[in-house]
C-alpha atoms as a PDB file:
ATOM      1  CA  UNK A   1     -27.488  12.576   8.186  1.00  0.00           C
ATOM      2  CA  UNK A   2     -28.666   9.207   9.516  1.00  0.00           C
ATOM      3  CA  UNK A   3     -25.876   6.177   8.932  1.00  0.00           C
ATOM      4  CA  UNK A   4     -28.180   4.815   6.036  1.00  0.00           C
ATOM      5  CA  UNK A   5     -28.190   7.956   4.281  1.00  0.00           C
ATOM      6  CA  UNK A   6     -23.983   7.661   4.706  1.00  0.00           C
ATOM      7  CA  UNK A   7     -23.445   4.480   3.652  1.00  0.00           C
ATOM      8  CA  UNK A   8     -25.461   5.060   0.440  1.00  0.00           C
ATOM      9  CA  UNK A   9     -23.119   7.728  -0.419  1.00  0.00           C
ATOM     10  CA  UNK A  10     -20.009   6.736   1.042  1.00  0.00           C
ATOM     11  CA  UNK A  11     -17.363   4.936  -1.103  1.00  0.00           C
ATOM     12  CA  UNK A  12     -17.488   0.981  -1.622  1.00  0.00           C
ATOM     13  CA  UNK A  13     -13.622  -0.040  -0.671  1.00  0.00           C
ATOM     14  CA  UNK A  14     -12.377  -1.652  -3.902  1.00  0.00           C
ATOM     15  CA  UNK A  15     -10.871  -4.875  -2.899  1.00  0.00           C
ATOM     16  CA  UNK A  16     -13.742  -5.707  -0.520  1.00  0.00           C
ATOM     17  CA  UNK A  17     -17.220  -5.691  -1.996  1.00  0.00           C
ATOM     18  CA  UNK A  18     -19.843  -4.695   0.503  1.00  0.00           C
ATOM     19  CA  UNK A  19     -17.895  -2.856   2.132  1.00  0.00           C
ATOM     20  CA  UNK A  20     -17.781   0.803   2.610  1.00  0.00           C
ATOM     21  CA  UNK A  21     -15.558   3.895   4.012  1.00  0.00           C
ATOM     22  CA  UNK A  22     -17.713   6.261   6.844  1.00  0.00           C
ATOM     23  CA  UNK A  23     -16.295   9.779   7.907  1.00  0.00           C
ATOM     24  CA  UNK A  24     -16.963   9.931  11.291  1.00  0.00           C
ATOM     25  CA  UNK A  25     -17.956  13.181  13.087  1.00  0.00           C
ATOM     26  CA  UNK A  26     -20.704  14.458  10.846  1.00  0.00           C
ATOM     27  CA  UNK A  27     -23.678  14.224  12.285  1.00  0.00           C
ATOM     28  CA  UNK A  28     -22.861  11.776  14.771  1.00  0.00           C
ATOM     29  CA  UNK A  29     -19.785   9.636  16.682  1.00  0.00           C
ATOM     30  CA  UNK A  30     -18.684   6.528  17.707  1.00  0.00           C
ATOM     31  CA  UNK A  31     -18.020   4.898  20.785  1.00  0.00           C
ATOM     32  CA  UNK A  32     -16.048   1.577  20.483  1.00  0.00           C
ATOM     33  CA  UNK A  33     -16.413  -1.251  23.062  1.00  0.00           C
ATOM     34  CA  UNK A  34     -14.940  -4.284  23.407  1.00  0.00           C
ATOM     35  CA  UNK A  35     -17.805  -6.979  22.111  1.00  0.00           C
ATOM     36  CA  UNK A  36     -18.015  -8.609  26.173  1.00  0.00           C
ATOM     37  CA  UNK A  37     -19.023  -5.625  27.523  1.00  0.00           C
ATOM     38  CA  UNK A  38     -21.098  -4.377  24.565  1.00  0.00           C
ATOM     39  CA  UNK A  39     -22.894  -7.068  23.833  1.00  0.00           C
ATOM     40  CA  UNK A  40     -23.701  -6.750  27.867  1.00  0.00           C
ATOM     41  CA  UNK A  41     -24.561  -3.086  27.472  1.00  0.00           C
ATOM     42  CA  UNK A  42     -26.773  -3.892  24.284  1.00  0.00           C
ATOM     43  CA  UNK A  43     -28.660  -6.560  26.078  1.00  0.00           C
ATOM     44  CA  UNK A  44     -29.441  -4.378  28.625  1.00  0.00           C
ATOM     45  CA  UNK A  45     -30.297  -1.176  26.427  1.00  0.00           C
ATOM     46  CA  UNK A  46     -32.730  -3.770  24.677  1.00  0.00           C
ATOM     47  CA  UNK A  47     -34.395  -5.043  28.297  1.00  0.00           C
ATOM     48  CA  UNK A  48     -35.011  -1.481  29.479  1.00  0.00           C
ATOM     49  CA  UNK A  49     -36.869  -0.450  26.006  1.00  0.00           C
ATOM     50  CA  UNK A  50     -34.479   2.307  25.264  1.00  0.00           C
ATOM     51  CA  UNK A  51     -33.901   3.710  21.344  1.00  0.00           C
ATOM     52  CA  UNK A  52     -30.967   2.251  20.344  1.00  0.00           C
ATOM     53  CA  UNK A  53     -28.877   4.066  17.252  1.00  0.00           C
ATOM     54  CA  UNK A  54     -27.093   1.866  14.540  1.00  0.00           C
ATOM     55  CA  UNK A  55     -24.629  -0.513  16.710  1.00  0.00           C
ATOM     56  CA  UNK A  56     -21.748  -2.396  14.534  1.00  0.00           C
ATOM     57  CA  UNK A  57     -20.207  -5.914  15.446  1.00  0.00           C
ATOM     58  CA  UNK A  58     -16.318  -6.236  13.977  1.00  0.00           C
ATOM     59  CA  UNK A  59     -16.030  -9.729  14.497  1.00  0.00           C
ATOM     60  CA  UNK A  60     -12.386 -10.189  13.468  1.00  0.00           C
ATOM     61  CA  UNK A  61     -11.414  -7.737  16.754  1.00  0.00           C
ATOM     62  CA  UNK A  62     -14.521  -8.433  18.658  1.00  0.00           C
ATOM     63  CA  UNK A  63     -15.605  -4.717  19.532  1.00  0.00           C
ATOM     64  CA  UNK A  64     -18.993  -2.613  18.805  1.00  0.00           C
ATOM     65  CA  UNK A  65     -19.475   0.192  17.673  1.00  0.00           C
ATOM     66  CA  UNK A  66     -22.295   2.434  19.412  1.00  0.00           C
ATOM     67  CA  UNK A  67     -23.415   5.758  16.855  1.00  0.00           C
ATOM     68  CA  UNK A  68     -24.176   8.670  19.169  1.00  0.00           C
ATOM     69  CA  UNK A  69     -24.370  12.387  19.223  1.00  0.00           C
ATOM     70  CA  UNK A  70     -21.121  14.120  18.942  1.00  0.00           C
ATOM     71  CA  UNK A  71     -19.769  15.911  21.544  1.00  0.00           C
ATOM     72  CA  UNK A  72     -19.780  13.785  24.359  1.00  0.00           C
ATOM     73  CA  UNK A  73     -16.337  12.992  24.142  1.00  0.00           C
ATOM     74  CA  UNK A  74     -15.441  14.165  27.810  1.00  0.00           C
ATOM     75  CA  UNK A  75     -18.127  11.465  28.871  1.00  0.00           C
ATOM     76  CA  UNK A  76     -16.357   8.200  28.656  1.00  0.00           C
ATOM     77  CA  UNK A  77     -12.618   8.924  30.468  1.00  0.00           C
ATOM     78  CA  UNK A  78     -13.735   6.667  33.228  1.00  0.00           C
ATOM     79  CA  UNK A  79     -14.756   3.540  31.105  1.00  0.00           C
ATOM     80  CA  UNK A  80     -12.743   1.244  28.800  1.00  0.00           C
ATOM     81  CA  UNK A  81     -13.897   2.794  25.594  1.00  0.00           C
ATOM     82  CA  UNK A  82     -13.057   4.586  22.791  1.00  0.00           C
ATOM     83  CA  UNK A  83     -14.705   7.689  21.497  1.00  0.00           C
ATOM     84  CA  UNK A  84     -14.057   8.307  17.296  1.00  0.00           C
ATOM     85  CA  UNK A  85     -15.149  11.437  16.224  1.00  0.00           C
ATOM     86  CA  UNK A  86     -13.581  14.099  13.719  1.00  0.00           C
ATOM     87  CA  UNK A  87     -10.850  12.370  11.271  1.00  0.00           C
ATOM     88  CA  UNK A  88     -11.860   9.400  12.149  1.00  0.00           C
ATOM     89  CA  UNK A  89     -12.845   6.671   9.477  1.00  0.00           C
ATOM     90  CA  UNK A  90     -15.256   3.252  10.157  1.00  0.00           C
ATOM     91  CA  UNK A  91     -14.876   0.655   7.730  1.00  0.00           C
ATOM     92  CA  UNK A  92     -18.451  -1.118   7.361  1.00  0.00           C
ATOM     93  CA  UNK A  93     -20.697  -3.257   6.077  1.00  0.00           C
ATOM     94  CA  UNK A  94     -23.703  -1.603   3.563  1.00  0.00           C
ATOM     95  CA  UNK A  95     -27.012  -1.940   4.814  1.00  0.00           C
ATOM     96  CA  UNK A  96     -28.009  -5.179   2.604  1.00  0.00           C
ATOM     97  CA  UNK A  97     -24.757  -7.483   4.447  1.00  0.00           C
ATOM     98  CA  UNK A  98     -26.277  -7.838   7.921  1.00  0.00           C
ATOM     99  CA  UNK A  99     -24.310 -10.747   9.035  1.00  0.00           C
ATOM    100  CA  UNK A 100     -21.398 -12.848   7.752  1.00  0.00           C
ATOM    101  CA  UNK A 101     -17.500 -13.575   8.727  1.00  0.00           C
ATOM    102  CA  UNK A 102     -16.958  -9.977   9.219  1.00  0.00           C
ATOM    103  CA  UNK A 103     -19.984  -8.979  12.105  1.00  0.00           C
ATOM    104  CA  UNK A 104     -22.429  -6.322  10.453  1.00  0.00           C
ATOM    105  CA  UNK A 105     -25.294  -4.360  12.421  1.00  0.00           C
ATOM    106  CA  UNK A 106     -26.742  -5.432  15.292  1.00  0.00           C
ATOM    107  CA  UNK A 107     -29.026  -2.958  15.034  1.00  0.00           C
ATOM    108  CA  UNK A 108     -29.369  -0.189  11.757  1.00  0.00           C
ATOM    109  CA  UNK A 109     -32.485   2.054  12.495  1.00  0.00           C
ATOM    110  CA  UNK A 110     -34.442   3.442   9.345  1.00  0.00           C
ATOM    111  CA  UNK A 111     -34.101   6.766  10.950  1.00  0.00           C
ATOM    112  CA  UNK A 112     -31.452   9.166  11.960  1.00  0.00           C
ATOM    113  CA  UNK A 113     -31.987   7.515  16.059  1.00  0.00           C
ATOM    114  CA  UNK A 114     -28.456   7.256  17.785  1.00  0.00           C
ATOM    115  CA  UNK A 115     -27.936   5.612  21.033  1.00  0.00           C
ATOM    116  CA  UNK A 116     -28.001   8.201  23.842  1.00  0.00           C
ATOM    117  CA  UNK A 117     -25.520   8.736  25.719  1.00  0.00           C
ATOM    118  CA  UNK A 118     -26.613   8.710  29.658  1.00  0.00           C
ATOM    119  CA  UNK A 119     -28.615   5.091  28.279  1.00  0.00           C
ATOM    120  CA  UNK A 120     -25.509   3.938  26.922  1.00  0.00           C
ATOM    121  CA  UNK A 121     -22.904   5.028  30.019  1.00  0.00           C
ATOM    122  CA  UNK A 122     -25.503   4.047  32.450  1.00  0.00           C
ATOM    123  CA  UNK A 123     -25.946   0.414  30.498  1.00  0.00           C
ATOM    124  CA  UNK A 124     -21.711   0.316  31.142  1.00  0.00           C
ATOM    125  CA  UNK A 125     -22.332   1.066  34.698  1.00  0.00           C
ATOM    126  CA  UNK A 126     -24.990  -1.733  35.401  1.00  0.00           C
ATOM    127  CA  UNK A 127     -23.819  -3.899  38.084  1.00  0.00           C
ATOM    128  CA  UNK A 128     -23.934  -7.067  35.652  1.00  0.00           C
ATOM    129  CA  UNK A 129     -21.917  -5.382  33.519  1.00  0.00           C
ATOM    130  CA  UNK A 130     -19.818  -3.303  35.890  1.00  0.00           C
ATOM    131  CA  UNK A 131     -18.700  -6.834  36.866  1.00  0.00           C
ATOM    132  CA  UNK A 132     -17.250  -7.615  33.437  1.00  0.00           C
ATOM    133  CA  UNK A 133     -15.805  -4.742  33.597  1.00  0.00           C
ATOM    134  CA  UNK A 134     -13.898  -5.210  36.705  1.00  0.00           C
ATOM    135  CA  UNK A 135     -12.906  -8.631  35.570  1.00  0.00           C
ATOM    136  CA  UNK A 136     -11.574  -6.576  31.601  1.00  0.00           C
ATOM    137  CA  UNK A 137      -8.902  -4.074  33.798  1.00  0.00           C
END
């Protein structure tokens, strides 16, 4: 099921309109990123042309949120991230609230696409970004 297809179905939180509760793990995960590096990582995803999944900006902690297959949890020990899968919740915008206080999607394919996971890990590893990434530890 593609992220469009949950947040259609997924319930609106009642004391803040727009948004809405995801169950992560079904169908795809999460990997959360603090926004310096992912915003570095994005950039770079964009440059090299790759398919990029539905990616969520929380502005009030500064981190994004990468949708990818699930499973891959044993790929990201090495990097300063955070893999959500199974019992895990997201708290997000609906497709129609793109941007405002909150962040939204900086990107929200019409298909099921997810970011893959040797792109996205190899994007963290670019030297550019690597340096960030030095400077975060």
């Amino acid at each position: 099921m593609s992220i469009r297809e949950a947040l259609r179905g997924a319930p609106v939180i009642a004391d803040a309109p727009g948004l809405r509760l995801l169950q992560v793990g079904h169908g795809w995960d999460l990997v959360r990123i603090h926004s310096d590096l992912g915003f570095l990582a994005l950039d770079h995803l964009r440059a090299i042309g790759t398919a990029i999944g539905p990616v969520l900006y929380d502005g009030p902690y500064q981190r994004l949120y990468y949708a990818i297959e699930t499973g891959t949890s044993g790929s990201w020990a090495d990097l300063p991230v955070r893999h959500l899968s199974t019992d895990s919740w997201l708290v997000a915008p609906g497709a129609e609230r793109l941007d405002d206080w909150f962040g939204g999607w900086c990107e929200l394919p019409d298909d099921d696409a997810l970011t893959d996971v040797h792109a996205l890990r190899a994007a963290l590893q670019h030297p550019y970004v690597a340096t960030l990434l030095e400077a975060v530890r």
